[in-house]
Structure formats: structure tokens, C-alpha cells
Protein backbone atom coordinates (compact mmCIF):
# COMPACT_ATOMS: atom_id res chain seq x y z
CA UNK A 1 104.87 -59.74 13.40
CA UNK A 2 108.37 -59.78 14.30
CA UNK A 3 108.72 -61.55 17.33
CA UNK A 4 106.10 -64.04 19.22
CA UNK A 5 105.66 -64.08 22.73
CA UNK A 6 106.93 -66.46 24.63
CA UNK A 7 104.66 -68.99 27.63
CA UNK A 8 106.18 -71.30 29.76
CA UNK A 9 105.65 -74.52 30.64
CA UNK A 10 106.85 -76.63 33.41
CA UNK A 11 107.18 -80.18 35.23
CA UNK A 12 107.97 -81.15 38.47
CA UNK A 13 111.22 -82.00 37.85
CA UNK A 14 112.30 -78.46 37.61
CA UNK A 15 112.81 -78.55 33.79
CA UNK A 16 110.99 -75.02 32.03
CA UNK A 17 109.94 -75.73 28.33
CA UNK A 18 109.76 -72.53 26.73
CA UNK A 19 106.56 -72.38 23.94
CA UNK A 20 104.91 -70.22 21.60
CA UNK A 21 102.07 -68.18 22.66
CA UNK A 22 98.86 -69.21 21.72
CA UNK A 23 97.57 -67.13 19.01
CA UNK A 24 94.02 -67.24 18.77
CA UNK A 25 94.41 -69.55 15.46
CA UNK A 26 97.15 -71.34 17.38
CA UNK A 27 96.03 -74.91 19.12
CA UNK A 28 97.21 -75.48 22.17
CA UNK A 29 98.21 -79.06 23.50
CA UNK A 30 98.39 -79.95 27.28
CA UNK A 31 100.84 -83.26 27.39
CA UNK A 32 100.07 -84.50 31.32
CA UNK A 33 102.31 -87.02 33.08
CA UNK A 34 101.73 -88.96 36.14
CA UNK A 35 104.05 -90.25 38.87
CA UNK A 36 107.23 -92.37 37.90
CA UNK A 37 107.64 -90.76 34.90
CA UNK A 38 110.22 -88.18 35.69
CA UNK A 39 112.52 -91.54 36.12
CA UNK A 40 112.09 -92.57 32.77
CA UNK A 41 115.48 -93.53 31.62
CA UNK A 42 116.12 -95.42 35.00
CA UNK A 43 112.98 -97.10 36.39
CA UNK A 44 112.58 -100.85 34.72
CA UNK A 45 114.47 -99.35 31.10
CA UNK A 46 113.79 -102.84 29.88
CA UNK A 47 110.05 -102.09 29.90
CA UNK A 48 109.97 -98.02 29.30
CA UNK A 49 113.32 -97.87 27.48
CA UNK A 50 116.23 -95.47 28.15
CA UNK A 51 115.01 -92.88 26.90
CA UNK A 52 114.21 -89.90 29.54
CA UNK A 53 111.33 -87.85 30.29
CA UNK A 54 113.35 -84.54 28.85
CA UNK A 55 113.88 -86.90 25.36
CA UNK A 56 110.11 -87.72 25.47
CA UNK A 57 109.51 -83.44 25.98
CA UNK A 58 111.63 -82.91 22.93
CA UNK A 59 110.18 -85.18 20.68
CA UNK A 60 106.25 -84.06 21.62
CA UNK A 61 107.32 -80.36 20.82
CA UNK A 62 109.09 -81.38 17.22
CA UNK A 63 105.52 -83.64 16.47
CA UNK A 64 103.39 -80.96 17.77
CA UNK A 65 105.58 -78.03 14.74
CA UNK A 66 103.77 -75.08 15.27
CA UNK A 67 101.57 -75.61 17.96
CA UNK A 68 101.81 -74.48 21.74
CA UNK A 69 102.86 -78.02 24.05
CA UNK A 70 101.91 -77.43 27.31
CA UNK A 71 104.40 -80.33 29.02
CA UNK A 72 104.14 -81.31 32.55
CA UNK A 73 104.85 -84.49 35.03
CA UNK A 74 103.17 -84.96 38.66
CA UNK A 75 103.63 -87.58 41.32
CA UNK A 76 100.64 -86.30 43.31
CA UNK A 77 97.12 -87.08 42.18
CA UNK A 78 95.44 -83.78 43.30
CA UNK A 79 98.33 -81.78 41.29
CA UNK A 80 97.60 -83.76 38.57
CA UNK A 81 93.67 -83.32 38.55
CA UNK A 82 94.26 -79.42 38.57
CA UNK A 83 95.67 -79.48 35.66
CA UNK A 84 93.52 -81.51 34.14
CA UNK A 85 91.15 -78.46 35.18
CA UNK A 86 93.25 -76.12 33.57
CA UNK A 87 93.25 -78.10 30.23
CA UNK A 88 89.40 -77.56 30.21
CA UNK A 89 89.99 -73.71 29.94
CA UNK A 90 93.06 -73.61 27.65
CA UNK A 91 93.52 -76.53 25.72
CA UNK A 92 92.78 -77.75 22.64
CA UNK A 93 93.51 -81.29 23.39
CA UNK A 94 94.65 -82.92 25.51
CA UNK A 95 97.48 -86.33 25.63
CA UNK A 96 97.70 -88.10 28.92
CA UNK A 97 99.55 -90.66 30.73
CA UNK A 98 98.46 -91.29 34.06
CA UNK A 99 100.82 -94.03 34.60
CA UNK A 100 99.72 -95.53 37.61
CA UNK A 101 96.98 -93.71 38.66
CA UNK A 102 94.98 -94.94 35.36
CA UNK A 103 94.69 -97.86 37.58
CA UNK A 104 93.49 -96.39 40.27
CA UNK A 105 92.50 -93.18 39.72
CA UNK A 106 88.12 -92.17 40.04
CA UNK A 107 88.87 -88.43 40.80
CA UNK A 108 91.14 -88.25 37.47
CA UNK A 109 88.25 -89.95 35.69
CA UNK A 110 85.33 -87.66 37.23
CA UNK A 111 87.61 -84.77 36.47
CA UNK A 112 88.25 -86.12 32.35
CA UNK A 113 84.79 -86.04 31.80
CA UNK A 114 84.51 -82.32 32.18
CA UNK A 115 86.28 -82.00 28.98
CA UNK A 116 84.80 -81.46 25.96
CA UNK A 117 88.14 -81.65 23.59
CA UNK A 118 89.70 -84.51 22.46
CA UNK A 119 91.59 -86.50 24.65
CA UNK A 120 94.49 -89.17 23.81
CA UNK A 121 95.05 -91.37 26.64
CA UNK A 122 99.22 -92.30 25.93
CA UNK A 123 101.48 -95.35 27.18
CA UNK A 124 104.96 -96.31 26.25
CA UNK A 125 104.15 -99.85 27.27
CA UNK A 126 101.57 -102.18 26.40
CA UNK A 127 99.16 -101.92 29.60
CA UNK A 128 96.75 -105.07 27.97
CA UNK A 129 99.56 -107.34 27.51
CA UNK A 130 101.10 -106.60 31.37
CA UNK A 131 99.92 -107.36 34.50
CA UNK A 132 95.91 -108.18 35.05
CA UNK A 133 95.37 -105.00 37.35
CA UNK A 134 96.94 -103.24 34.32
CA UNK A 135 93.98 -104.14 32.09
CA UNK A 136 91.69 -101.57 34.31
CA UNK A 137 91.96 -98.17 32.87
CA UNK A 138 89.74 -95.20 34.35
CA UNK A 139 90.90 -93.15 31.50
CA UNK A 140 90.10 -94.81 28.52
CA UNK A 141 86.11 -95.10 29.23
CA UNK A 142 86.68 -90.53 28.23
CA UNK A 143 89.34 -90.87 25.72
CA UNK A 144 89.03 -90.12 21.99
CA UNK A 145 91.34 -92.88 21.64
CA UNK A 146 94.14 -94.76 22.71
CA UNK A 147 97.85 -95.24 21.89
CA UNK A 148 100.54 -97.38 23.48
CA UNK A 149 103.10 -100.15 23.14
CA UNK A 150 105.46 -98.06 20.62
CA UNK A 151 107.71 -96.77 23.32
CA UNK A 152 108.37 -92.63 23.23
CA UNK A 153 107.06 -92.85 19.56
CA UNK A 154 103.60 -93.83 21.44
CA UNK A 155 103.79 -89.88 22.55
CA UNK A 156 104.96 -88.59 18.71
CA UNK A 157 101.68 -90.78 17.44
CA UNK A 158 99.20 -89.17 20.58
CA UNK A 159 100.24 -85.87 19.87
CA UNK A 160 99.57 -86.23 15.85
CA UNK A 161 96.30 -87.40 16.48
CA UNK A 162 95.17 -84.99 19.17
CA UNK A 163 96.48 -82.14 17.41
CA UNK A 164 94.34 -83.92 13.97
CA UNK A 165 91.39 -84.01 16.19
CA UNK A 166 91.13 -80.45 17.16
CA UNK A 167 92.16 -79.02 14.09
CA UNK A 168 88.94 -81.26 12.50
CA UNK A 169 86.88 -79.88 15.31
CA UNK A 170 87.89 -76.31 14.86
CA UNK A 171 86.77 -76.33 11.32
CA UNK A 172 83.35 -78.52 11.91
CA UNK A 173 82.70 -75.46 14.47
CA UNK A 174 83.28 -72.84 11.47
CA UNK A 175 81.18 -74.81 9.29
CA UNK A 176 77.03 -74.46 10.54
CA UNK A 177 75.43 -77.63 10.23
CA UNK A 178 72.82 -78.50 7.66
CA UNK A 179 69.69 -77.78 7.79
CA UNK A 180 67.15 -80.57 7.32
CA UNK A 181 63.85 -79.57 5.88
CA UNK A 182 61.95 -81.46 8.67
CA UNK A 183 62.37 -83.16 11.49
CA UNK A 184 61.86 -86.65 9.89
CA UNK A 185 64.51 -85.83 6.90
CA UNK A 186 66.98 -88.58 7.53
CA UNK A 187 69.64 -89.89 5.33
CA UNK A 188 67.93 -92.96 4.75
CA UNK A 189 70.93 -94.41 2.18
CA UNK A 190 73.13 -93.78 5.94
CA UNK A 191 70.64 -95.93 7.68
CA UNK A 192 70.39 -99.16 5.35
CA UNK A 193 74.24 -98.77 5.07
CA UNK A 194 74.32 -99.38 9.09
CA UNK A 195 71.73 -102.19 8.88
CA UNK A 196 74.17 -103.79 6.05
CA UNK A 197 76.88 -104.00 8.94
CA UNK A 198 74.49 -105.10 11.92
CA UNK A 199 73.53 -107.90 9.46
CA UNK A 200 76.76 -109.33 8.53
CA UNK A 201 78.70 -108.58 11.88
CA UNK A 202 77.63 -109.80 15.36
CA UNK A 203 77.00 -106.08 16.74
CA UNK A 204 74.05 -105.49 18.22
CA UNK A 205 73.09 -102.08 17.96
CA UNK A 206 75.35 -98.86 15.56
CA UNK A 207 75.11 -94.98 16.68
CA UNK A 208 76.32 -92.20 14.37
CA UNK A 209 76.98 -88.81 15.49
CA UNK A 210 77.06 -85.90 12.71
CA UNK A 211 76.77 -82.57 14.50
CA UNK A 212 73.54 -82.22 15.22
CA UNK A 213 72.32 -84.88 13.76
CA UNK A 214 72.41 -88.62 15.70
CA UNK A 215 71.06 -91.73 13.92
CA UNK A 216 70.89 -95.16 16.40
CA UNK A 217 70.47 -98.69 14.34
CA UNK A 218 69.59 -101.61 16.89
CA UNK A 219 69.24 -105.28 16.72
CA UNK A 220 65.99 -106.45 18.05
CA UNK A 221 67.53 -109.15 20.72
CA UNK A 222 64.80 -112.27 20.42
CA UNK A 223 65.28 -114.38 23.69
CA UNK A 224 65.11 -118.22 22.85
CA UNK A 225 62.17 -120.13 23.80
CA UNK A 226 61.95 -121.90 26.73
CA UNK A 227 61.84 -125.06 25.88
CA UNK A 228 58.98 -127.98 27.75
CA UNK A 229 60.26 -131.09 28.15
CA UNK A 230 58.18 -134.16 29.43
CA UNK A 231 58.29 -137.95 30.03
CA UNK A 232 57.50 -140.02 26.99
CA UNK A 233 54.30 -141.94 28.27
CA UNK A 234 54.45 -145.61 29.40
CA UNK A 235 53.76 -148.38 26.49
CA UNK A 236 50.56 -149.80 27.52
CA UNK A 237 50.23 -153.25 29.81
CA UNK A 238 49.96 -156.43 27.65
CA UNK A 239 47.66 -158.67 27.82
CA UNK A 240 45.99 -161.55 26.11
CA UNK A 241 43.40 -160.90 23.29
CA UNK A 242 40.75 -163.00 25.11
CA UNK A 243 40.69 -160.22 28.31
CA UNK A 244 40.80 -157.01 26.11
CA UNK A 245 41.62 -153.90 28.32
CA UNK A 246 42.38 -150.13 27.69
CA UNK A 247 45.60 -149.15 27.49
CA UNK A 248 47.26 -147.61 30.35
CA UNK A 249 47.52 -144.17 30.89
CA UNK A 250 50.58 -141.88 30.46
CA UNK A 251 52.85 -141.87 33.11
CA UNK A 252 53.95 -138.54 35.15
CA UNK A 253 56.64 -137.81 35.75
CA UNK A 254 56.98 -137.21 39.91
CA UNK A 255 60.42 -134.13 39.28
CA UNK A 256 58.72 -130.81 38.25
CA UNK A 257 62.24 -129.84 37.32
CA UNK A 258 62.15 -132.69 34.40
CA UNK A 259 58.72 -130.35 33.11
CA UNK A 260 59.93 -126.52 32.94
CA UNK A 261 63.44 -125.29 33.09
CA UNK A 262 65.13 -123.99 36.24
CA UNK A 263 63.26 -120.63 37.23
CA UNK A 264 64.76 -117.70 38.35
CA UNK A 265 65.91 -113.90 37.37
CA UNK A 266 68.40 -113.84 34.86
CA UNK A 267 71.12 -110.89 35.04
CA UNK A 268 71.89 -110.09 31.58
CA UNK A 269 75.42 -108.98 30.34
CA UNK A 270 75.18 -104.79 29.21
CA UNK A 271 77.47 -104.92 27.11
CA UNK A 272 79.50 -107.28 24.48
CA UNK A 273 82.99 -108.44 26.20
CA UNK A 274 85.02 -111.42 28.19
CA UNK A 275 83.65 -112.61 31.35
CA UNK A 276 85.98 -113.30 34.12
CA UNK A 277 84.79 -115.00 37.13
CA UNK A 278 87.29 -114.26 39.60
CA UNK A 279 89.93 -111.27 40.46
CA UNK A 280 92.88 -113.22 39.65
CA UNK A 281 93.74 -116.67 38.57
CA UNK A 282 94.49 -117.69 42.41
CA UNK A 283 91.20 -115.90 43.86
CA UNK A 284 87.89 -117.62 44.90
CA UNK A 285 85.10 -117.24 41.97
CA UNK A 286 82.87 -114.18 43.06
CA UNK A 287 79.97 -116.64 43.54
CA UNK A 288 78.66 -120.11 43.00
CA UNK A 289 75.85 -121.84 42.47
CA UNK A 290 74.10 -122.13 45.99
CA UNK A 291 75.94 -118.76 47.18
CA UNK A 292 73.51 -116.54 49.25
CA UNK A 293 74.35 -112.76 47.77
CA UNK A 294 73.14 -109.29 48.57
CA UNK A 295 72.02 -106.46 46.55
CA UNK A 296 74.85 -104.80 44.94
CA UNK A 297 77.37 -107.43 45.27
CA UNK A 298 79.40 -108.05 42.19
CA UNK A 299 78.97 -111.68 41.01
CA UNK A 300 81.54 -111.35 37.51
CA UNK A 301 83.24 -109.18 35.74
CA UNK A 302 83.03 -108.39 32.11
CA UNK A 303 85.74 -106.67 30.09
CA UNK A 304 85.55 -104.43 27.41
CA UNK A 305 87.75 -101.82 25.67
CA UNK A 306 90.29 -103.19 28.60
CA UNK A 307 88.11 -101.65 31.28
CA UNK A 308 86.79 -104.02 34.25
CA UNK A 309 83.01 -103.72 34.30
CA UNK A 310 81.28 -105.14 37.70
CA UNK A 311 78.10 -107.10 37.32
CA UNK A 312 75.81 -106.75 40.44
CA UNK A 313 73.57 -108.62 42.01
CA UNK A 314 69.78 -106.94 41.41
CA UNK A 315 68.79 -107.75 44.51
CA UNK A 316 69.04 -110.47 47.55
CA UNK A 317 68.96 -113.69 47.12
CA UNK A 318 70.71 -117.44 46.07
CA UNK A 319 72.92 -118.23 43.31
CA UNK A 320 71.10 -121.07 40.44
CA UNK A 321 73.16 -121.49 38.79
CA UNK A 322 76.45 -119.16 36.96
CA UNK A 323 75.30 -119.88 33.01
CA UNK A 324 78.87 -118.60 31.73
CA UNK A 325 82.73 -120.02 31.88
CA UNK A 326 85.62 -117.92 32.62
CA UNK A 327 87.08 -115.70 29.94
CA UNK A 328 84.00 -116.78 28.21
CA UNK A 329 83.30 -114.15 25.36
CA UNK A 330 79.87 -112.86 25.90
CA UNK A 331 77.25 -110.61 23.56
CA UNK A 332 75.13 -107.68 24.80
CA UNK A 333 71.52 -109.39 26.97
CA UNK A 334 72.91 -112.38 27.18
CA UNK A 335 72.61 -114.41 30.84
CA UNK A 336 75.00 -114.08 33.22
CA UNK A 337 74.08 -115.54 36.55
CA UNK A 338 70.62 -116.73 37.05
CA UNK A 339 69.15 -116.05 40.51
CA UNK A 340 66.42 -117.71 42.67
CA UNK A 341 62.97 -116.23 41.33
């Protein structure tokens, strides 16, 4: 071969990146930019540096060496989410920053999960130690993984790994998986290996995914005991040993609630995280005890993997009692909210 063909890539700002064709052999990396980012350079430089989008184009290409970069920038959602489209029919993998639609953005997130290569959600900035509405990201619930904080080098890093990820995919798709002799052929050494980590971390439940072959290790969750609680009985009446009489009788207690515990429906946390029990520090909590709430209402929020998770309410009814603090840490079935049985 003496000369390779040429494909072009573009972004809105006008700029064309010319790229090698993609050989069948040859992966080929879509790097996907949302709004603001063509005034890299100039918008907030002490946050995103000074470096501009066309630095940030020539620095993917030199990670990516031999492999096709697909470059582009957007300020419009829909324009954005067509590519996105396109990356499911050409790409290998694929890096993203959304910028601010990550926020905001279900239709970007409905469109990720068509994908089935690997996706490296990108930031210059730190998006977990910014702003609260920051912390939300409606890519990273898809993404193979995440990098961000390191500035332009946060795109050199996304593209090494995304390029590492398909190339480790292309070869587990040359390579037919093995065979087990029977259906109940495990790799039992695999299994007590995961119940080793359940045992000395506080995970509740491990899932391992080699090709066709998945293998789930859960923690049996034991709820504690309800625990009865009654009046100690009353010391019997004295009187004088010439005018015996039986002792009196226990006392009962006249509260029920001093008996058997409050009684209601617990809603139980999905997932291990950080509760947070209002919007922002100035908001009103979602609910209180007392509150009268309707199905599908969110009484909390839990956060994990920097993604906002609403808790709703099962069903009508009145607020017990809120069983968890704010930014309380919180483990997978453990009560929430408890709600009027």
C-alpha cells in the first residue's frame, strides 16, 4: 500500500481534521463534544485552562497513533444525539464530554445505551468537587468508565483507555469462549474467591461477567429483630405479716406504643450510597415526619457513582417517621423512610 485514504472529520466550529481511513483492522474512535466547548481557551480559563478546543483535537489524534479520531463539538442537543447514533454504526469506542448537557441530558442517555462499545465519559474539570447540580451525571450510569479533573490530559487518558478497551474486545471476539462440559461446571475456586471479599468488605452482593459465562455472589441481608419491650411489673403492696395477702399483680402498661415498635412500611434503600434529604442546603427536606405524600413522590435522594437516585414513595400515605440523617452513608435494604402501615 502506498498511500491511505483519507476521511474527514469535522466540528462545528468549522475546523476539518483530516484522518486515516478505517481499515478493517483499523479502530475507529468517535471523540464527541457538547456545547461551550468550542470556547475553551476563553470561557472561565481558570477552571478549563487556556488551552483551546483545536489544542485538545491535536493532542486526542497524537494519543489515539494509528487509529482513525473521529473529532467533533455541538451546541445543540439533537446534533449531538445523531452522532451519538452514528458512533453505534462506526465506532469502536467512543470518548464523550457532554459538558452541560450531562446534567441535563435523558435523550443523550436513552440514546448511550444503544451502544454496545466502550464508552469513556471525559471532563477537564472535576464535576464531583463543583457545584451540587454538577454531581448528577446521565452519562456515567452507560459509561465503561470515567475520567476527569486532569485538564486536556483528562482527554489523552480517555482516549488510551477507550482505544485499550476495544482493542481487548476485538480480540475476546476472535477468541470463542470455553466450553463448559455442563451446565453446572462452574469455577468454583472463582466463587469462594468472591465470598472471601463479601466477607471482609461491607458489599453486599459481587457479579462477574466472563463472556458467556456470569457468576452472581450475594449477601443474605438478615433484618434485625424487632425488639418487645414492656413495663417491669409493680413490686407487690406491703403489708403486715399478721394479714398475709397475695401479691399484686403486674401492672400494664396503658401506651401500646411502649409494647411493639412503631408500625408501618419501611422503604428500603436499592442501593449502597449517601442520602441527602433535601435539593440543596437552603431547600425544604423532601418530607417529614407527619407529611401526607402520594404515590411516586420522591421522599430522599441517594447518591451513588455521583448520580442522583430518587427514592419514591410506594404508595399514599403519612410520613412516621424519616429513620436516616442527611449525607448519612447508607447500605443496600436498609430503611429509609418508614410510612403509616
Amino acid at each position: 500500500i502506498t498511500a491511505t485514504p483519507q476521511l474527514k472529520g469535522r466540528s462545528d466550529s468549522g475546523r476539518t481534521a483530516t484522518i486515516a481511513s478505517a481499515m478493517p483492522e483499523t479502530p475507529v474512535l468517535y471523540v464527541l463534544n457538547g456545547p461551550n466547548l468550542n470556547l475553551l481557551g476563553v470561557r472561565e480559563p481558570d477552571i478549563y485552562g487556556h488551552e483551546t478546543l483545536a489544542d485538545v483535537q491535536a493532542l486526542c489524534e497524537r494519543a489515539a497513533d494509528s487509529a482513525a479520531v473521529v473529532f467533533r463539538q455541538t451546541n445543540h442537543e439533537g446534533e449531538l444525539i445523531d452522532w451519538v447514533h452514528e458512533a453505534r454504526e462506526k465506532a469502536s469506542a467512543l470518548v464523550i464530554n457532554a459538558a452541560g448537557y450531562t446534567h441535563t441530558s435523558v435523550a443523550l442517555l436513552d440514546a448511550l445505551k444503544t451502544l454496545t462499545i466502550p464508552i469513556v465519559e471525559c471532563h477537564l474539570s472535576n464535576p464531583a468537587a463543583r457545584e451540587r447540580f454538577r454531581h448528577r451525571s446521565y452519562v456515567s450510569p452507560v459509561a465503561t468508565g470515567v475520567v476527569s479533573g486532569f485538564g486536556p490530559f483528562s482527554y489523552e487518558l480517555a482516549v488510551r483507555a477507550a482505544l485499550r478497551l476495544a482493542q481487548e474486545r476485538r480480540a475476546e471476539s476472535k477468541t470463542p469462549a470455553p466450553k463448559l462440559k455442563n451446565e453446572a461446571e462452574i469455577d468454583t475456586t472463582l466463587v469462594r474467591q468472591l465470598a472471601d471479599i463479601l466477607n471482609d468488605t461491607s458489599l453486599t452482593e459481587i457479579e462477574v461477567e466472563r463472556g458467556e459465562l456470569r457468576i452472581r455472589v450475594a449477601r443474605e441481608i438478615v433484618a434485625a429483630p424487632v425488639m418487645q419491650y414492656a413495663a417491669a411489673p409493680a413490686p407487690a403492696a406491703h403489708v403486715p405479716a399478721a394479714a398475709p395477702a397475695a401479691a399484686a399483680p403486674a401492672a400494664m402498661p396503658s401506651d401500646p406504643a411502649t409494647i411493639v415498635a412503631k408500625k408501618g412500611e419501611e422503604v428500603k434503600s436499592p442501593m449502597v450510597g449517601t442520602v441527602y434529604l433535601q435539593a440543596s442546603p437552603e431547600a425544604p427536606p423532601f418530607c417529614q415526619a407527619g407529611d401526607k405524600v402520594k404515590k411516586g413522590q420522591t421522599l430522599l435522594i441517594v447518591e451513588a457513582m455521583k448520580t442522583m437516585n430518587p427514592i419514591q414513595a410506594p404508595r399514599d400515605g403519612v410520613v412516621v417517621e424519616v429513620l436516616v440523617g442527611d449525607a448519612q452513608p447508607v447500605e443496600f435494604g436498609e430503611p429509609l423512610v418508614l410510612l403509616e402501615a
